[in-house]
Protein backbone atom coordinates (compact mmCIF):
# COMPACT_ATOMS: atom_id res chain seq x y z
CA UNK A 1 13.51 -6.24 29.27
CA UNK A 2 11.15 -3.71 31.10
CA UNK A 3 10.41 -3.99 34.72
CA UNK A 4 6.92 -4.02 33.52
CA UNK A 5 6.89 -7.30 30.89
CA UNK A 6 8.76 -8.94 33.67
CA UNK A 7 5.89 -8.72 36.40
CA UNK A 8 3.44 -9.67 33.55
CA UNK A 9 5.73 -12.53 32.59
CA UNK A 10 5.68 -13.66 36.67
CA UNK A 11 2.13 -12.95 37.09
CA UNK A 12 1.30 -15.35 33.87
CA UNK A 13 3.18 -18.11 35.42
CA UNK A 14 1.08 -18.18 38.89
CA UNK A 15 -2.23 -17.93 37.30
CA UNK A 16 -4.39 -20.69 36.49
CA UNK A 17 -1.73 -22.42 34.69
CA UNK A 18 2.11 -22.90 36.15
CA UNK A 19 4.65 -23.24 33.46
CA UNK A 20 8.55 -23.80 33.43
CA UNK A 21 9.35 -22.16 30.03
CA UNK A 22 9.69 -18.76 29.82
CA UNK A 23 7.81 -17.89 26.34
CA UNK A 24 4.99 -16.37 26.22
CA UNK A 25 2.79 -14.52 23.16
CA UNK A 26 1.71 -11.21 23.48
CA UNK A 27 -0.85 -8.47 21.58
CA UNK A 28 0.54 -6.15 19.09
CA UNK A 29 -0.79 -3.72 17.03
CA UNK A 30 0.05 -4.53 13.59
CA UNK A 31 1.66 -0.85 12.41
CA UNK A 32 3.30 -1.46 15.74
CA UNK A 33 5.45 1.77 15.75
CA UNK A 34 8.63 0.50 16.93
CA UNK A 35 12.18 -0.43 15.12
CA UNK A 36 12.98 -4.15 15.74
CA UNK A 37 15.27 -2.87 18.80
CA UNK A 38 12.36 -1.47 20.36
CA UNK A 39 10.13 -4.12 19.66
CA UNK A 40 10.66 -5.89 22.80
CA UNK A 41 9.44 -3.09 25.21
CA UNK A 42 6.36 -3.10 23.57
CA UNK A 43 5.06 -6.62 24.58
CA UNK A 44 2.93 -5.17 27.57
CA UNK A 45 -0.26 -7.74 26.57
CA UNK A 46 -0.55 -11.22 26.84
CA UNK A 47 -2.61 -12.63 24.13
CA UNK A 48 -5.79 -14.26 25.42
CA UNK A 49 -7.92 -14.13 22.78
CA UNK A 50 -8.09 -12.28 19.17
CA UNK A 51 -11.45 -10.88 18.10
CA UNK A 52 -11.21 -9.34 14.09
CA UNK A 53 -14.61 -7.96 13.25
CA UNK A 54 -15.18 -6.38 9.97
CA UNK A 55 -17.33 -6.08 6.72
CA UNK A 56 -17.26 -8.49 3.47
CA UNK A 57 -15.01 -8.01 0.83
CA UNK A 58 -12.81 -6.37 3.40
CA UNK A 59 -8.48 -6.98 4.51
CA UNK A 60 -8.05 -6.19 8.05
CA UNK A 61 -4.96 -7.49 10.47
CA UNK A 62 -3.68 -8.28 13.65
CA UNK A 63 -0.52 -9.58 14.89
CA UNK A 64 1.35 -11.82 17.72
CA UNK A 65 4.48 -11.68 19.18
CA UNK A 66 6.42 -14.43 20.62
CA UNK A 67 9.07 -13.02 23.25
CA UNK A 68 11.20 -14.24 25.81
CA UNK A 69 12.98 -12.75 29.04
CA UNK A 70 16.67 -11.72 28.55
CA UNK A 71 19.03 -14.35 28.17
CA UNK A 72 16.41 -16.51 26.98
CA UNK A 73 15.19 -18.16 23.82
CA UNK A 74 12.50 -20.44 22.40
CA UNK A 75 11.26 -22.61 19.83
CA UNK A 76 8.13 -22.72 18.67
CA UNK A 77 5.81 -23.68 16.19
CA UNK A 78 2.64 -21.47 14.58
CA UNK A 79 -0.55 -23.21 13.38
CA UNK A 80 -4.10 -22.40 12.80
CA UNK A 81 -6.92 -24.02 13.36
CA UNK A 82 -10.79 -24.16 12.85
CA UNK A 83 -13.46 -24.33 10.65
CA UNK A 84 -12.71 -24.07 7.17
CA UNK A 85 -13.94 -19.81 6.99
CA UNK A 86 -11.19 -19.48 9.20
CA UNK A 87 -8.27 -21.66 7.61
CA UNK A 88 -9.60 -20.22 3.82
CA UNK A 89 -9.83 -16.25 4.76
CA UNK A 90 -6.78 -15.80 7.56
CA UNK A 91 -3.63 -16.16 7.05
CA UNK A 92 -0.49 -16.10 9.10
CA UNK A 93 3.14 -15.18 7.75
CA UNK A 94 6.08 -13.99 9.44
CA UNK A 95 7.35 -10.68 9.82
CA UNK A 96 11.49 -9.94 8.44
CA UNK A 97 13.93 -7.51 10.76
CA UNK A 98 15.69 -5.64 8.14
CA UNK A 99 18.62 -3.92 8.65
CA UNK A 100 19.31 -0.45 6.93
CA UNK A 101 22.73 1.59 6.57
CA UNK A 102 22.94 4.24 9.36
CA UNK A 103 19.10 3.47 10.44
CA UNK A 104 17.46 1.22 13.50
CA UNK A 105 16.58 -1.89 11.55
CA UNK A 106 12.93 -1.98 10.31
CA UNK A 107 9.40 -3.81 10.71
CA UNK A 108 9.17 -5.20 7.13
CA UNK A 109 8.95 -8.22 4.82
CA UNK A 110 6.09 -10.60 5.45
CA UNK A 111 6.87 -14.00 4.65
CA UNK A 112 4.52 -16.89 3.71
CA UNK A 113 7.28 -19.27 2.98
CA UNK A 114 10.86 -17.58 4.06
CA UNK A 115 12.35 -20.93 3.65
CA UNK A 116 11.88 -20.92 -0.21
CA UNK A 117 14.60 -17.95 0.18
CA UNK A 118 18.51 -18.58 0.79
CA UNK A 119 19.36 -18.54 4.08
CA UNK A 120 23.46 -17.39 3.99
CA UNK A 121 22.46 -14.67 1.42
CA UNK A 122 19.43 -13.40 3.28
CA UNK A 123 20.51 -13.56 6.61
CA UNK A 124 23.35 -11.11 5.72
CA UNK A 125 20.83 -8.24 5.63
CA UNK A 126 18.15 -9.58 7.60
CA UNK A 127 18.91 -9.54 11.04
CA UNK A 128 16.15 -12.61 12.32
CA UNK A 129 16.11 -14.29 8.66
CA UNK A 130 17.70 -17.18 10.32
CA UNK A 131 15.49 -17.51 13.53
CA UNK A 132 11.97 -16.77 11.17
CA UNK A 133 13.89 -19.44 7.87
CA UNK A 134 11.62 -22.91 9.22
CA UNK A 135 8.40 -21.19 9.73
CA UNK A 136 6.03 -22.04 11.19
CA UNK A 137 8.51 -22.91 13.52
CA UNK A 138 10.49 -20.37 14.18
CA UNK A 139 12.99 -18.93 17.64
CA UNK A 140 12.25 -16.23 19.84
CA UNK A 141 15.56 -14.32 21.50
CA UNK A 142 15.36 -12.11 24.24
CA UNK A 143 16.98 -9.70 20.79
CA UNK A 144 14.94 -10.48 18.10
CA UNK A 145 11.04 -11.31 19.27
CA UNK A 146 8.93 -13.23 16.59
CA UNK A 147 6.43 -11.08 15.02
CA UNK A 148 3.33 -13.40 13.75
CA UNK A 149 1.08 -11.26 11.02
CA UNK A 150 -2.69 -12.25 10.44
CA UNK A 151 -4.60 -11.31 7.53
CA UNK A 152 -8.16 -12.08 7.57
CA UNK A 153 -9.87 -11.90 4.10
CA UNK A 154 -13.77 -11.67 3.90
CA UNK A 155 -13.78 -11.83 0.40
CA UNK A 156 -16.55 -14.70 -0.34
CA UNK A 157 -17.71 -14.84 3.33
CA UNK A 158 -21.06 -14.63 4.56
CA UNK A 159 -22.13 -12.53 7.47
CA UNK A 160 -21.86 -14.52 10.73
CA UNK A 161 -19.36 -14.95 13.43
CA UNK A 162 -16.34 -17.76 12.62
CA UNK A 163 -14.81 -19.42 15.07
CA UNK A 164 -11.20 -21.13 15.19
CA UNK A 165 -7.60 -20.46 17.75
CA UNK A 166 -3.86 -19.76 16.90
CA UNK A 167 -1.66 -22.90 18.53
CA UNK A 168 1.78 -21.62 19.12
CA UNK A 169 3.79 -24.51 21.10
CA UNK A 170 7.32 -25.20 22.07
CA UNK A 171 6.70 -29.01 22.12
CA UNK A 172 4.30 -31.27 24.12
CA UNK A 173 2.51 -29.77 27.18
CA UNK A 174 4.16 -26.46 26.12
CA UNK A 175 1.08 -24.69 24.12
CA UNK A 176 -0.49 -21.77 24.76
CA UNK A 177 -4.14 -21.76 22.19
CA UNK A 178 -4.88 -18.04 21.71
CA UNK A 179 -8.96 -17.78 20.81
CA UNK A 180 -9.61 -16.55 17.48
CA UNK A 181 -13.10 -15.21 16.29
CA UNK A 182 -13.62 -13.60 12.82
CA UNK A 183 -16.83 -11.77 12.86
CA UNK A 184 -18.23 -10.96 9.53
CA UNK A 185 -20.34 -7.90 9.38
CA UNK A 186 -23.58 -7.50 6.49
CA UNK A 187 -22.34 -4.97 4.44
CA UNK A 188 -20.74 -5.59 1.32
CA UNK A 189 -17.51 -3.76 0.20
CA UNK A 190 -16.73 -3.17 -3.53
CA UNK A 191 -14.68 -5.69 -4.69
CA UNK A 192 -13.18 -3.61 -7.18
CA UNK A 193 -11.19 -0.43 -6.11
CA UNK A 194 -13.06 2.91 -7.04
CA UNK A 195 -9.71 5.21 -7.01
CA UNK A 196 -7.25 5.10 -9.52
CA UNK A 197 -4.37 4.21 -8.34
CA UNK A 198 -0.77 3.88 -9.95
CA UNK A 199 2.56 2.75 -8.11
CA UNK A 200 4.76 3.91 -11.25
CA UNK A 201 6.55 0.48 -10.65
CA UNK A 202 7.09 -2.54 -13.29
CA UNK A 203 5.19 -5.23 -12.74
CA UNK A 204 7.60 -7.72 -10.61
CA UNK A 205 7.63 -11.41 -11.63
CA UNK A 206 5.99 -13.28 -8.88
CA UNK A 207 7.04 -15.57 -9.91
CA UNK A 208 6.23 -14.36 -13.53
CA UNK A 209 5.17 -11.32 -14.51
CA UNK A 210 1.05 -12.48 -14.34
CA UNK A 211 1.68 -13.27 -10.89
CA UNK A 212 3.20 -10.21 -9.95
CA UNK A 213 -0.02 -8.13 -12.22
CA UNK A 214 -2.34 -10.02 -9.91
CA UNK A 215 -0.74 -9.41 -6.27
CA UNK A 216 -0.39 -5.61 -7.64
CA UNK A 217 -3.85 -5.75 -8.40
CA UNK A 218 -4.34 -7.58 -5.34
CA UNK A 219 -3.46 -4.79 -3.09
CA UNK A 220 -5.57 -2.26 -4.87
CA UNK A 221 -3.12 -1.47 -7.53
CA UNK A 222 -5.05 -0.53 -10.85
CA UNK A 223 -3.06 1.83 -13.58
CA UNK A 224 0.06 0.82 -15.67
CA UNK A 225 2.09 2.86 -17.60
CA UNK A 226 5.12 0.58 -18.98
CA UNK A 227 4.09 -0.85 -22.21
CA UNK A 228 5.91 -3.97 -21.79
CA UNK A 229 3.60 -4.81 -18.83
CA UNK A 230 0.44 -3.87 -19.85
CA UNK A 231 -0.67 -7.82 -21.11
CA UNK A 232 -0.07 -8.93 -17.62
CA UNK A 233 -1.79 -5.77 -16.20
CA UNK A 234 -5.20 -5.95 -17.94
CA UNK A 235 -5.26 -9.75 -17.52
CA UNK A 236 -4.89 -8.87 -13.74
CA UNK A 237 -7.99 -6.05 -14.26
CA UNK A 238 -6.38 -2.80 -13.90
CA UNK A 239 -8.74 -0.48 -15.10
CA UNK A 240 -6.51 2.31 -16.79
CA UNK A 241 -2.93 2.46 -18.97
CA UNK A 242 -1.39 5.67 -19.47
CA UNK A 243 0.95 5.20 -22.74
CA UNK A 244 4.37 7.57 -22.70
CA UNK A 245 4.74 9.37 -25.55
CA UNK A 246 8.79 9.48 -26.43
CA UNK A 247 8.70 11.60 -29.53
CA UNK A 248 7.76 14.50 -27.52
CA UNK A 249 9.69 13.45 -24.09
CA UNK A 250 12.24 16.06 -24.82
CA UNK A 251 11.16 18.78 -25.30
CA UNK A 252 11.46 19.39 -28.48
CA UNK A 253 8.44 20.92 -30.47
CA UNK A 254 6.57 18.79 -32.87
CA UNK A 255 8.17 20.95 -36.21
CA UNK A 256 11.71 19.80 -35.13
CA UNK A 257 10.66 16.12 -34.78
CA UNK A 258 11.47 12.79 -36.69
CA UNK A 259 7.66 12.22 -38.51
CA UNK A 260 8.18 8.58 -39.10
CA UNK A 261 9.16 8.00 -35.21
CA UNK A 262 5.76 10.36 -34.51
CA UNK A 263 3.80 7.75 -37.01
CA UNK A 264 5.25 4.36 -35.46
CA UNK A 265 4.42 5.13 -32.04
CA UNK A 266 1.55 6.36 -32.45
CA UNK A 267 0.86 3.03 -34.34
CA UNK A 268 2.59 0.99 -31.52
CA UNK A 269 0.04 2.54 -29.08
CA UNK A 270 -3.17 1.68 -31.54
CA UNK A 271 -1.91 -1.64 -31.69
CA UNK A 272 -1.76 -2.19 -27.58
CA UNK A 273 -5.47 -0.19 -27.55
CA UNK A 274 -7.35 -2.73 -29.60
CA UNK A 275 -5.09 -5.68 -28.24
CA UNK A 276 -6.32 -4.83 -25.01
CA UNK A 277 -9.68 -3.94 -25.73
CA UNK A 278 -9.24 -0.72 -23.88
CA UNK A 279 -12.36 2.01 -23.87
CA UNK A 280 -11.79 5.55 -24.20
CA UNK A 281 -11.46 6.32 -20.65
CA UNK A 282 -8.96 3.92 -19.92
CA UNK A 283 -6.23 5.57 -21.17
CA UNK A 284 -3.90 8.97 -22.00
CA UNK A 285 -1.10 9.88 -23.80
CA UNK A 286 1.96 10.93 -21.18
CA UNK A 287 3.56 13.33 -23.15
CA UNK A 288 5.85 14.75 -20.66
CA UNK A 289 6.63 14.66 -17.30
CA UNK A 290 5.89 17.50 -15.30
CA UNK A 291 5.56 20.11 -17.40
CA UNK A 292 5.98 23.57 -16.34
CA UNK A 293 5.24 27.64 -17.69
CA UNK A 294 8.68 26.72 -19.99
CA UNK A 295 7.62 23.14 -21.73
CA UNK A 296 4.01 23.58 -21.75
CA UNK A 297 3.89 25.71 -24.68
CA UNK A 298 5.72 23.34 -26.34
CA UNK A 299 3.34 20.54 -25.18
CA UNK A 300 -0.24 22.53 -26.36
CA UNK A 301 1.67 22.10 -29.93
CA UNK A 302 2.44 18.79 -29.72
CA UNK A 303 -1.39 18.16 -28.50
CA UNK A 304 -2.45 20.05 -31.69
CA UNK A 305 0.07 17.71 -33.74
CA UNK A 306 -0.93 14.09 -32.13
CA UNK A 307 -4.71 15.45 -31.93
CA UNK A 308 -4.40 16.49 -36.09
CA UNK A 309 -2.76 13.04 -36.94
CA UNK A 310 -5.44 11.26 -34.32
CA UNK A 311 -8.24 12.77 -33.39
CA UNK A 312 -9.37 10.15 -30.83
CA UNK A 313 -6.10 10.76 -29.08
CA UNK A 314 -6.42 11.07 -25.32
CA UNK A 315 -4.24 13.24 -22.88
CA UNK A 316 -2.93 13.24 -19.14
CA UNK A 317 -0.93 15.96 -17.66
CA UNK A 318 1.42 15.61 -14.05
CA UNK A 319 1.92 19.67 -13.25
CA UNK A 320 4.93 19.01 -11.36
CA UNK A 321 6.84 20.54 -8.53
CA UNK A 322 9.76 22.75 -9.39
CA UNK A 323 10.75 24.45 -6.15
CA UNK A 324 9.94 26.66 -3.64
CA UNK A 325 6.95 28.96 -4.06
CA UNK A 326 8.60 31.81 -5.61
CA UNK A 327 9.92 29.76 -8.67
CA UNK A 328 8.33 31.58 -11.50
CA UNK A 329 8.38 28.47 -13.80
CA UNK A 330 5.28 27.13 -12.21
CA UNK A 331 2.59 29.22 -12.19
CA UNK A 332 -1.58 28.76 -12.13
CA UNK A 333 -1.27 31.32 -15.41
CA UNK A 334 1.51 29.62 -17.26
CA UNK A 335 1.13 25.73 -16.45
CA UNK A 336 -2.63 24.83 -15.42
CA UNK A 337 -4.59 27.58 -17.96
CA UNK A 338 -2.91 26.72 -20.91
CA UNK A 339 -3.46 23.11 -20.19
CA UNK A 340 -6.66 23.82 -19.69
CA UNK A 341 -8.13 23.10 -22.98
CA UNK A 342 -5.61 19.82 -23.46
CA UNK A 343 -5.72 18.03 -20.95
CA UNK A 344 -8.50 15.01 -20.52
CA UNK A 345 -7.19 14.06 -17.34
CA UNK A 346 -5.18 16.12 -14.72
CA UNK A 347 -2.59 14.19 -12.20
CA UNK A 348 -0.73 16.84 -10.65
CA UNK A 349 2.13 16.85 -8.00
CA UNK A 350 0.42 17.24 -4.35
CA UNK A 351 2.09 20.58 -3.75
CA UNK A 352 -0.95 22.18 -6.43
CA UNK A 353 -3.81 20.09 -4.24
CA UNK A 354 -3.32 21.16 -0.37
CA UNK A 355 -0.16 22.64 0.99
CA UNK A 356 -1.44 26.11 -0.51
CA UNK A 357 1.67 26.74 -1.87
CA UNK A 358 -0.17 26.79 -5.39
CA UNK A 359 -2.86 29.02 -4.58
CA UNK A 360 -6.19 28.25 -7.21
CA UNK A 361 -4.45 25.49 -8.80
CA UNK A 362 -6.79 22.58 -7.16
CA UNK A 363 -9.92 25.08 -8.50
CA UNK A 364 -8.59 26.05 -11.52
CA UNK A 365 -8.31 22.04 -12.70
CA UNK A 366 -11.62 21.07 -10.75
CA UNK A 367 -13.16 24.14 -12.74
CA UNK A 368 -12.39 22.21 -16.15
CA UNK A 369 -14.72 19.14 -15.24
CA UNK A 370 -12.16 16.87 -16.24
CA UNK A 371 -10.82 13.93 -13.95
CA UNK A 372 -8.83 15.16 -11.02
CA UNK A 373 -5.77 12.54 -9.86
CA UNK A 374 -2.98 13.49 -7.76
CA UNK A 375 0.59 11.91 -6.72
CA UNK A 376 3.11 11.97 -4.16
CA UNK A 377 6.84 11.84 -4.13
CA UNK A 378 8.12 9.54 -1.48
CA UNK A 379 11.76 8.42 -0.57
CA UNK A 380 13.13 5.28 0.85
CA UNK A 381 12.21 5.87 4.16
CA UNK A 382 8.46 6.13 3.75
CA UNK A 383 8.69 2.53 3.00
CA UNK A 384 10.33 1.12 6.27
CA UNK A 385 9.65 3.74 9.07
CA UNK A 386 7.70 3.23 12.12
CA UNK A 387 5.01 5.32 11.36
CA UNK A 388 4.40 3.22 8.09
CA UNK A 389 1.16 2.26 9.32
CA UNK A 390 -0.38 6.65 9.33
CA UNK A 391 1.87 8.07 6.54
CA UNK A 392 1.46 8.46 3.12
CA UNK A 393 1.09 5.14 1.80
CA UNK A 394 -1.93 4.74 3.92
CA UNK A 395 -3.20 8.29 3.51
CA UNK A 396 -2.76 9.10 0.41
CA UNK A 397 -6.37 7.69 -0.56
CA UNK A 398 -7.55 9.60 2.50
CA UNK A 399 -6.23 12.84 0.62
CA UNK A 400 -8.52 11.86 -2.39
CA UNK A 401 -11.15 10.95 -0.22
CA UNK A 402 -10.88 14.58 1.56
CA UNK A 403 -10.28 16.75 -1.64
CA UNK A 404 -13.23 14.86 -4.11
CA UNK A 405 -10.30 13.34 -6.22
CA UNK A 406 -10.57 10.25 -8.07
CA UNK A 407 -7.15 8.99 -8.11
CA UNK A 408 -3.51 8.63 -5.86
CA UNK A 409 -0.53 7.67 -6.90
CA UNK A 410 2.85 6.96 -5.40
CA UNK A 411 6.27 7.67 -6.79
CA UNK A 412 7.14 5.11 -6.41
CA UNK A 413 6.02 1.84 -5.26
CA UNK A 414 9.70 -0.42 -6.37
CA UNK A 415 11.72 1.73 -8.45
CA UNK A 416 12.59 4.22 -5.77
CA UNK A 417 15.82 2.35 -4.52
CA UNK A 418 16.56 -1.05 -3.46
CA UNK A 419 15.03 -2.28 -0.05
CA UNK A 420 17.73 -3.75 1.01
CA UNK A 421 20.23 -1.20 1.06
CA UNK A 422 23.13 -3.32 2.04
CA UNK A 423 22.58 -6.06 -0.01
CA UNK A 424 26.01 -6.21 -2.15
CA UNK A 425 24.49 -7.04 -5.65
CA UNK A 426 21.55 -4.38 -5.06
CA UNK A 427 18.84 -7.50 -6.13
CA UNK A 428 16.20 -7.28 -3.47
CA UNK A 429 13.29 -9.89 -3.61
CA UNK A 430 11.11 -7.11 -3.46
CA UNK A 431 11.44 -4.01 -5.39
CA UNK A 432 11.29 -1.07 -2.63
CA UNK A 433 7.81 -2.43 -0.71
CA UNK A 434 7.05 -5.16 -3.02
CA UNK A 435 8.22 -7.17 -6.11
CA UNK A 436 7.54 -11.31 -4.69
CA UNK A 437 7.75 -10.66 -1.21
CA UNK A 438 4.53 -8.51 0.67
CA UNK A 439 5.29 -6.22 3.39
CA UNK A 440 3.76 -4.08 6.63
CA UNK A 441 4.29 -0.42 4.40
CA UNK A 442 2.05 -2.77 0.80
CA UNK A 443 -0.01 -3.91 3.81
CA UNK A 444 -0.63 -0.71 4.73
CA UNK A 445 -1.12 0.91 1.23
CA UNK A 446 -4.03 -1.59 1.05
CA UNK A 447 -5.43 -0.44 4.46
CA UNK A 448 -5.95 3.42 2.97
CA UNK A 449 -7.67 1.79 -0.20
CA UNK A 450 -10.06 -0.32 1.94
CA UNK A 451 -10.72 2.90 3.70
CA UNK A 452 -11.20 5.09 0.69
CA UNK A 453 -13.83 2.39 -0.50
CA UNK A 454 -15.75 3.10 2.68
CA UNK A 455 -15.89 6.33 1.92
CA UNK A 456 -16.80 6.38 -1.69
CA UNK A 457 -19.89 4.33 -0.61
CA UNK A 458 -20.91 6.64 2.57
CA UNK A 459 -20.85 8.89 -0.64
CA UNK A 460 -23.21 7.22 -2.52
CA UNK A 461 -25.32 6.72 -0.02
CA UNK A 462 -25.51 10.41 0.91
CA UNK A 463 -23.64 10.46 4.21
CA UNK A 464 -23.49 14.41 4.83
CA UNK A 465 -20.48 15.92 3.87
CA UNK A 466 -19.33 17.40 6.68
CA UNK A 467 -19.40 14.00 8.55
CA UNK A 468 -16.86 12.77 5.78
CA UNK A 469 -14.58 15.56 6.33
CA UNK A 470 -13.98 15.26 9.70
CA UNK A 471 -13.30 11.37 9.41
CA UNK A 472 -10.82 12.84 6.66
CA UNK A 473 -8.97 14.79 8.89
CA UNK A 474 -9.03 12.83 11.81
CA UNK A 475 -7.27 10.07 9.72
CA UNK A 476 -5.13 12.55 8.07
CA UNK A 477 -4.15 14.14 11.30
CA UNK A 478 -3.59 10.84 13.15
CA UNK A 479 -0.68 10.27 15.68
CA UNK A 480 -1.02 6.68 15.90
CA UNK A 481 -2.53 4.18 13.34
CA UNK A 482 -4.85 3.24 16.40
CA UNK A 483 -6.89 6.16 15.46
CA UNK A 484 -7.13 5.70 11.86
CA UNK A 485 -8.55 2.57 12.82
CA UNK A 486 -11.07 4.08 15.31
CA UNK A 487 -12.72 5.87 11.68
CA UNK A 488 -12.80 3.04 10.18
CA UNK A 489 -14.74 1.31 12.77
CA UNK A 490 -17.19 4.13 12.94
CA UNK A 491 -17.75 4.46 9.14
CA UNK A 492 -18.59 0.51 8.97
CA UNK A 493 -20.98 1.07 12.21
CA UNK A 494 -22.53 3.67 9.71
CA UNK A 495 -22.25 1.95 7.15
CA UNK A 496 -24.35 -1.01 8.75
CA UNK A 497 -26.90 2.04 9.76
CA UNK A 498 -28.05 3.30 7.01
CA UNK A 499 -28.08 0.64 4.52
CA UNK A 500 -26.79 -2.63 2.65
């Protein structure tokens, strides 16, 4: 323990109040940047009060942590209270330590109900599964603090100012009741995410697979592209299905293909477009997956072919990354230009949109007036690091937001790998950073589409430009999720400015 939580630990028991046990809850920022081992050093705040002021229809967090001095360890119990605004729009769950081969262990799961999980299984790759298993009650160690996540949820809510107080207690005469005020701002959010946005994940059974479509959805998840999930998905409202196209997945051009296995998929997908009811614009044909100057010849003739047996047939191309720079199979000339005339919506890698190391390729798309998505490769630590709450699963909608895009995507969102990466039977309860169980790096995803909302609407209301872009690279540039949330505040307070 620092020589600086100890004096705040002393100073806290001769003021106002004196008190025998050695608990005591504490401020955190909620992308906290700290490993679990660190976590302790950075209770520096006593909690005296929590104060969440946002818009409607909005997510925003906060978080608690329950520590104790070395040696130590406590009890305690975590309830909320107040009028029903309060107890029907905040939540608090319980934040899992996970540990990861040759890594710190992370800041991850949230839990509603850990108990509902098995304890001798879980705990064997969850360092605190054990001391957070009984919440709400749950035991602090000197190790392991107890980090406490709030979600307030302004969906339905009214403007005004809600009032209610988080009771953490180790037992009778043992409580400390932390202040809790949920202020409600008069501007309306769109309920519905604007940006197209696609996790390439299954849907994960939550516990069945419309549960799991609805928590995607939830989070600001909209596009599908696994046929097998697609029911669930447009029951939840996603807005777009993008149907792979296996005859042509190899490679092979159309005049070498099997005609009958062209016919019945093509059928298949007719099928699933009236079943669902789906309009022209929300959906494509995936014909292959990053195609490059050597498949996309290939690929204008199989647009020909699909387009001469279905003229109505729709078409989205991923220009894909291949290398470094000097790789001559990816080229403005050979990949985007002949595409040109194909493609109804464009999704490239992020490479072609603004590293500059494809030079015209953002213009060259842009120029065709077609759609303009992007995605993002990310590995296994994206999902668990620190710095979850500023990198890409934040920003990514701060990227569409900068470069005029309309969609983000993330490769991928629970197919990646497994989260827990020594977990024997490789069967995580959530797929990468989400399948039942929510965590901080979903949590965060959401945060970047809340933001992206704000600034499709500063948009429509004809915020200048050049105002937008510097909020864009401020948050894009941000060395602490702190600052993010400083735009955020000052888009609402413009927000609230210039109209409802």
């Amino acid at each position: 323990m620092t020589l600086h939580r100890r004096a705040l630990l002393l100073a806290a028991a001769l003021v106002t109040i004196a008190r025998s046990d050695a608990w005591e809850v504490y401020r955190v920022h909620p992308f906290v940047e700290a490993t679990a081992d660190e976590l302790d050093s950075r209770l520096r705040h006593p909690a005296r009060d929590l104060r969440i002021t946002t818009l409607q229809n909005d997510w925003l967090h906060e978080a608690l942590a329950v520590g104790v001095p070395d040696d130590e360890q406590a009890t305690v119990t975590v309830e909320l209270h107040g009028e029903a605004a309060i107890t029907e729009h905040v939540r608090l769950r319980v934040v899992g330590f996970i540990n990861q081969k040759d890594k710190s262990p992370s800041l991850d799961p949230i839990f509603d109900d850990p108990g509902k999980l098995d304890l001798g299984r879980h705990s064997k790759y969850m360092r605190n599964f054990a001391n957070i298993h009984g919440f709400p009650t749950v035991t602090a160690t000197a190790q392991d603090p107890v980090l406490i996540w709030l979600t307030a949820d302004t969906r339905g809510l009214k403007p005004g100012a809600y009032s209610g107080l988080v009771r953490v207690s180790a037992g009778p005469g043992s409580e400390r009741d932390i202040p809790l005020q949920l202020r409600v701002r008069p501007y309306a959010l769109p309920e519905d995410n604007p940006l197209i946005t696609q996790g390439w994940e299954w849907i994960p059974g939550a516990p069945t697979k419309e549960d799991g479509a609805r928590l995607l959805y939830e989070y600001g998840i909209n596009a599908c592209h696994v046929d097998r999930d697609m029911r669930a998905a447009r029951k939840a409202g996603f807005k777009f299905f993008m149907f792979v196209f296996a005859p042509s997945w190899k490679g092979k051009p159309p005049a070498e293909a099997d005609e009958a296995a062209v016919d019945k998929r093509i059928d298949q997908i007719k099928a699933l477009i009236d079943e669902l009811k789906l309009a022209p614009h929300e959906w494509a044909l995936y014909t292959i997956d990053e195609p490059n100057d050597k498949s996309v010849p290939t690929q204008v003739l199989w647009h020909d072919y699909i387009l001469s047996k279905w003229p109505e047939a729709r078409f989205v191309y991923n220009p894909g990354w291949t290398g470094p720079v000097s790789d001559p199979h990816q080229t403005v000339e050979g990949t985007i230009k002949p595409l040109a005339a194909c493609a109804d919506i464009w999704l490239p890698y992020s490479w072609w949109i603004h590293s500059g190391q494809r030079k015209g390729g953002l213009e060259t798309m842009k120029a065709t007036g077609k759609p303009m998505w992007f995605y993002e490769i990310m590995g296994f630590s994206y999902n668990h690091r620190p710095t979850v709450g500023r990198d890409m699963l934040r920003t990514l909608p701060w990227v569409a937001a900068r470069y005029q895009l309309q969609g983000a995507s993330w490769y991928s969102l629970n197919a990646y790998q497994h989260p827990w990466s020594n977990d024997p039977g490789k069967t995580g309860e959530y797929g990468c950073i989400y399948g039942t169980i929510p965590s901080r790096a979903l949590e965060a995803l959401r945060q970047g589409i809340q933001e992206y909302k704000r600034v499709h609407e500063l948009r429509r209301l004809g915020v200048e430009e050049t105002v937008i872009q510097d909020w864009a690279k401020r948050a894009l540039g941000a060395s602490r999720a702190g600052q993010i949330d400083r735009v955020r505040r000052e888009m609402d307070d413009r927000l609230l400015a210039i109209g409802r």
